[in-house]
Protein backbone atom coordinates (compact mmCIF):
# COMPACT_ATOMS: atom_id res chain seq x y z
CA UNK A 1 61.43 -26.50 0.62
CA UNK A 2 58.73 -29.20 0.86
CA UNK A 3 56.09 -27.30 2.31
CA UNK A 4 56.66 -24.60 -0.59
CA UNK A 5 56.07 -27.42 -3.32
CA UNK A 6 53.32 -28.29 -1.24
CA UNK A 7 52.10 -25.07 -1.04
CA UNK A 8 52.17 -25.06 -4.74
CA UNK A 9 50.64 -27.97 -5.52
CA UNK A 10 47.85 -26.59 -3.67
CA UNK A 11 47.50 -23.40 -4.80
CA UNK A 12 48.19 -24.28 -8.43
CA UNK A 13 45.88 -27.38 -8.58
CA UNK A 14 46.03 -30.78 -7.56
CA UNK A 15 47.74 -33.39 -9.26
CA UNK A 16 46.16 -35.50 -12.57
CA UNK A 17 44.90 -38.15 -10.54
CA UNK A 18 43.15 -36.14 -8.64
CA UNK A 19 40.93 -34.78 -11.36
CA UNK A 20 40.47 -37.46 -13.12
CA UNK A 21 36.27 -38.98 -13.74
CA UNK A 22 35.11 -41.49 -11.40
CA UNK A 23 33.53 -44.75 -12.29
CA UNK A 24 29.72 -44.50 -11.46
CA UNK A 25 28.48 -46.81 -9.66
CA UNK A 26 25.28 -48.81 -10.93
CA UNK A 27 22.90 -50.22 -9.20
CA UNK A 28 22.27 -53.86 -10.21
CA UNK A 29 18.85 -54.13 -8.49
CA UNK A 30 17.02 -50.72 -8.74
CA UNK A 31 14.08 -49.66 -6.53
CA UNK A 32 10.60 -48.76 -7.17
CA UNK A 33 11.87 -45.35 -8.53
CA UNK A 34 14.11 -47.18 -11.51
CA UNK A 35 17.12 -45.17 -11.04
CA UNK A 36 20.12 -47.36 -12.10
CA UNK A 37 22.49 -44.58 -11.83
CA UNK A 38 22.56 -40.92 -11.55
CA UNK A 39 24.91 -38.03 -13.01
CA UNK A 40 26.43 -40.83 -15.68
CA UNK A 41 28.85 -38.86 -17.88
CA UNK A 42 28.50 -39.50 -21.61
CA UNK A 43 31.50 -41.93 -21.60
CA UNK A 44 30.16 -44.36 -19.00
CA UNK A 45 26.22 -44.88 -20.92
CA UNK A 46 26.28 -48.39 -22.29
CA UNK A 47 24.12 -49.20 -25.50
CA UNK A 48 20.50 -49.72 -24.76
CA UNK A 49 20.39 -47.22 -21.71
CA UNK A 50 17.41 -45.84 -20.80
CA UNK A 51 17.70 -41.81 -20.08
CA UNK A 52 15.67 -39.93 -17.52
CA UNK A 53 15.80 -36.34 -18.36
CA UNK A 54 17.84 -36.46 -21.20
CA UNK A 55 18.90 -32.78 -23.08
CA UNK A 56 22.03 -33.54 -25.03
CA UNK A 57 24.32 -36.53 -25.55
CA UNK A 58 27.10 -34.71 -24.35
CA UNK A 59 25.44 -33.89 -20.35
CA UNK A 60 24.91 -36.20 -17.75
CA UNK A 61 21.83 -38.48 -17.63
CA UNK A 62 20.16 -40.46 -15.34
CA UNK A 63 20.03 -43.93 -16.17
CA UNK A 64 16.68 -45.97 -15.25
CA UNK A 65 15.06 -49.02 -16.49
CA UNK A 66 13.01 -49.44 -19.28
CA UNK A 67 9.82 -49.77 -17.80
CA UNK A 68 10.20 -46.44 -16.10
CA UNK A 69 9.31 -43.05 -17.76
CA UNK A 70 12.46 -41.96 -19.77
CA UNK A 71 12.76 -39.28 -22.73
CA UNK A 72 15.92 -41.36 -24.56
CA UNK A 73 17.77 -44.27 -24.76
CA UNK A 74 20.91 -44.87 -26.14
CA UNK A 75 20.32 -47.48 -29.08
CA UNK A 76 23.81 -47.95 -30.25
CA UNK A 77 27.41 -47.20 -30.64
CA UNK A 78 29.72 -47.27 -33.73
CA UNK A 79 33.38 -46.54 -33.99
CA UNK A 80 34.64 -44.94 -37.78
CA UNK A 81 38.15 -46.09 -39.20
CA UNK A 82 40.44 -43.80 -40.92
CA UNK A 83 43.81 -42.01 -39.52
CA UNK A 84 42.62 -38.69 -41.74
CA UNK A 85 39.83 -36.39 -39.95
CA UNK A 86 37.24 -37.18 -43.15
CA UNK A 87 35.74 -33.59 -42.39
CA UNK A 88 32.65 -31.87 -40.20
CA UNK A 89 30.28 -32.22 -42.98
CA UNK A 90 30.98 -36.32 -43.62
CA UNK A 91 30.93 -37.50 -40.16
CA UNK A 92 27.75 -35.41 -39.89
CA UNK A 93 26.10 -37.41 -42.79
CA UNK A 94 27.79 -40.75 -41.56
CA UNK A 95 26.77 -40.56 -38.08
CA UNK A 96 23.05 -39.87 -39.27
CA UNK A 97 23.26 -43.17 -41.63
CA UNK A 98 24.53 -45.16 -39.12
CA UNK A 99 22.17 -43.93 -36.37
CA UNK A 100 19.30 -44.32 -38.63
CA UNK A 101 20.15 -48.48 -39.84
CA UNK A 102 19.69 -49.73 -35.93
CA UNK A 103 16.85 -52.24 -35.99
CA UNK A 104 14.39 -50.98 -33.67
CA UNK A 105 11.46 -53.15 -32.30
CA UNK A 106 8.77 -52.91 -34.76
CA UNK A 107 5.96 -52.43 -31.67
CA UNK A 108 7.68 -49.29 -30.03
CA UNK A 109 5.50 -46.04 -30.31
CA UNK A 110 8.21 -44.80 -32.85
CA UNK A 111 5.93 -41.52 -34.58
CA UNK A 112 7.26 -38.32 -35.36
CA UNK A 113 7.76 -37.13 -31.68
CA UNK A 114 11.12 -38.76 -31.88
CA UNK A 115 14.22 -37.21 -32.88
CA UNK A 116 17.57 -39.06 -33.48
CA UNK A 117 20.44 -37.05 -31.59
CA UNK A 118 24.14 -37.99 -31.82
CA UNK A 119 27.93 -37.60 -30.70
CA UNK A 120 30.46 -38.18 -33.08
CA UNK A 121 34.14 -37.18 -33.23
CA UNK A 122 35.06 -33.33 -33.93
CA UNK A 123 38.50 -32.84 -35.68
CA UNK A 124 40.46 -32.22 -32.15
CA UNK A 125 39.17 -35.31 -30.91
CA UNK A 126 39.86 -37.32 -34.02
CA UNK A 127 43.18 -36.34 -33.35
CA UNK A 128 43.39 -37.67 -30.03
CA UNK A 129 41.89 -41.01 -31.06
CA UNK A 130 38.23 -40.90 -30.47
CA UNK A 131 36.11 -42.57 -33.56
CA UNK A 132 33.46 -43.78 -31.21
CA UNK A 133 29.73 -42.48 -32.88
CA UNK A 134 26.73 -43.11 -30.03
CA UNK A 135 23.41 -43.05 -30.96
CA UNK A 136 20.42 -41.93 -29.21
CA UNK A 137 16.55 -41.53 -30.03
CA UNK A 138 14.50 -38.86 -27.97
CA UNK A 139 11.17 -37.78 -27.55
CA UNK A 140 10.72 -34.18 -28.42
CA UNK A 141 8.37 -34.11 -25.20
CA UNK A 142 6.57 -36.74 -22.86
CA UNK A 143 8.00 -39.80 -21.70
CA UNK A 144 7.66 -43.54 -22.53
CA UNK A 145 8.18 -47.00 -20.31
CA UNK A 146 9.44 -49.07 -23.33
CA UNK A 147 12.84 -50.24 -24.70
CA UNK A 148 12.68 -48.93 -28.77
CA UNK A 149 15.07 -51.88 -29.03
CA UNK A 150 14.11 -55.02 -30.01
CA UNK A 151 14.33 -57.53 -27.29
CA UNK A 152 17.51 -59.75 -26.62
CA UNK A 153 16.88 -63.17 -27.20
CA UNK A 154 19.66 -65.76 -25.44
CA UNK A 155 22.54 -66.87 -27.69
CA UNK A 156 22.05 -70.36 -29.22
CA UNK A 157 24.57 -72.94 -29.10
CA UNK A 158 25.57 -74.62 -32.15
């Protein structure tokens, strides 16, 4: 009886655990090639990211430093409130308003070869819980070695 269930499992898929995403891994000191981490899921890019071959907010990226050539960074996340799915068409223009009011450093090469892309929430995933909006700016072609965000300064205690 147990090797039949086995059997099953096997043919039939393997258990949730099994498929579930990994973590990637970063690396905390990069080499002379930049590369933080590579195939990073959508769901593991942290604000201020920069993106290596970026098409879509929804594929992988490569994540590399700043000062090497990237085509996107992630400039910021935002997560809506609400328990009613405010429709396609509102969380289209909201997305694009919050997007847009990120501070970005006033000396990056910002021009019109940049485009502002976006994930947001789609009604099914509402449903499940997701609010979370992530912003990202992208150069319709070339490359830069800059962070479009201004730069961190260290917290000052008061």
């Amino acid at each position: 009886m147990l090797v039949v269930i086995y059997g099953a499992n096997k043919f039939f898929g393997q258990d949730a655990a099994s498929n579930a995403p990994t973590e990637v891994t970063r690396n905390a000191s990069p080499g002379i090639d930049g590369v933080i981490a590579t195939e990073v899921p959508a769901d593991q890019l942290e604000s201020a990211d920069c993106l290596q071959g970026f098409t879509s907010p929804l594929d992988t990226s490569t994540v590399v430093t700043c000062q090497t050539a990237h085509n996107a960074q992630l400039i910021g996340s935002f997560s809506l409130e609400g328990d009613t799915f405010p429709g396609s068409a509102k969380i289209l223009d909201t997305s694009e308003k919050l997007c847009k009011s990120i501070a970005l450093d006033p000396s990056s090469p910002l021009d019109a070869g940049w485009s502002y892309h976006f994930s947001r929430p789609s009604e099914q995933s509402w449903k499940k819980g997701d609010r979370v909006v992530d912003c990202f700016l992208a150069l319709n072609d070339g490359s830069v070695r800059i962070s479009m965000l201004p730069a961190q300064t260290p917290a000052q205690n008061t």
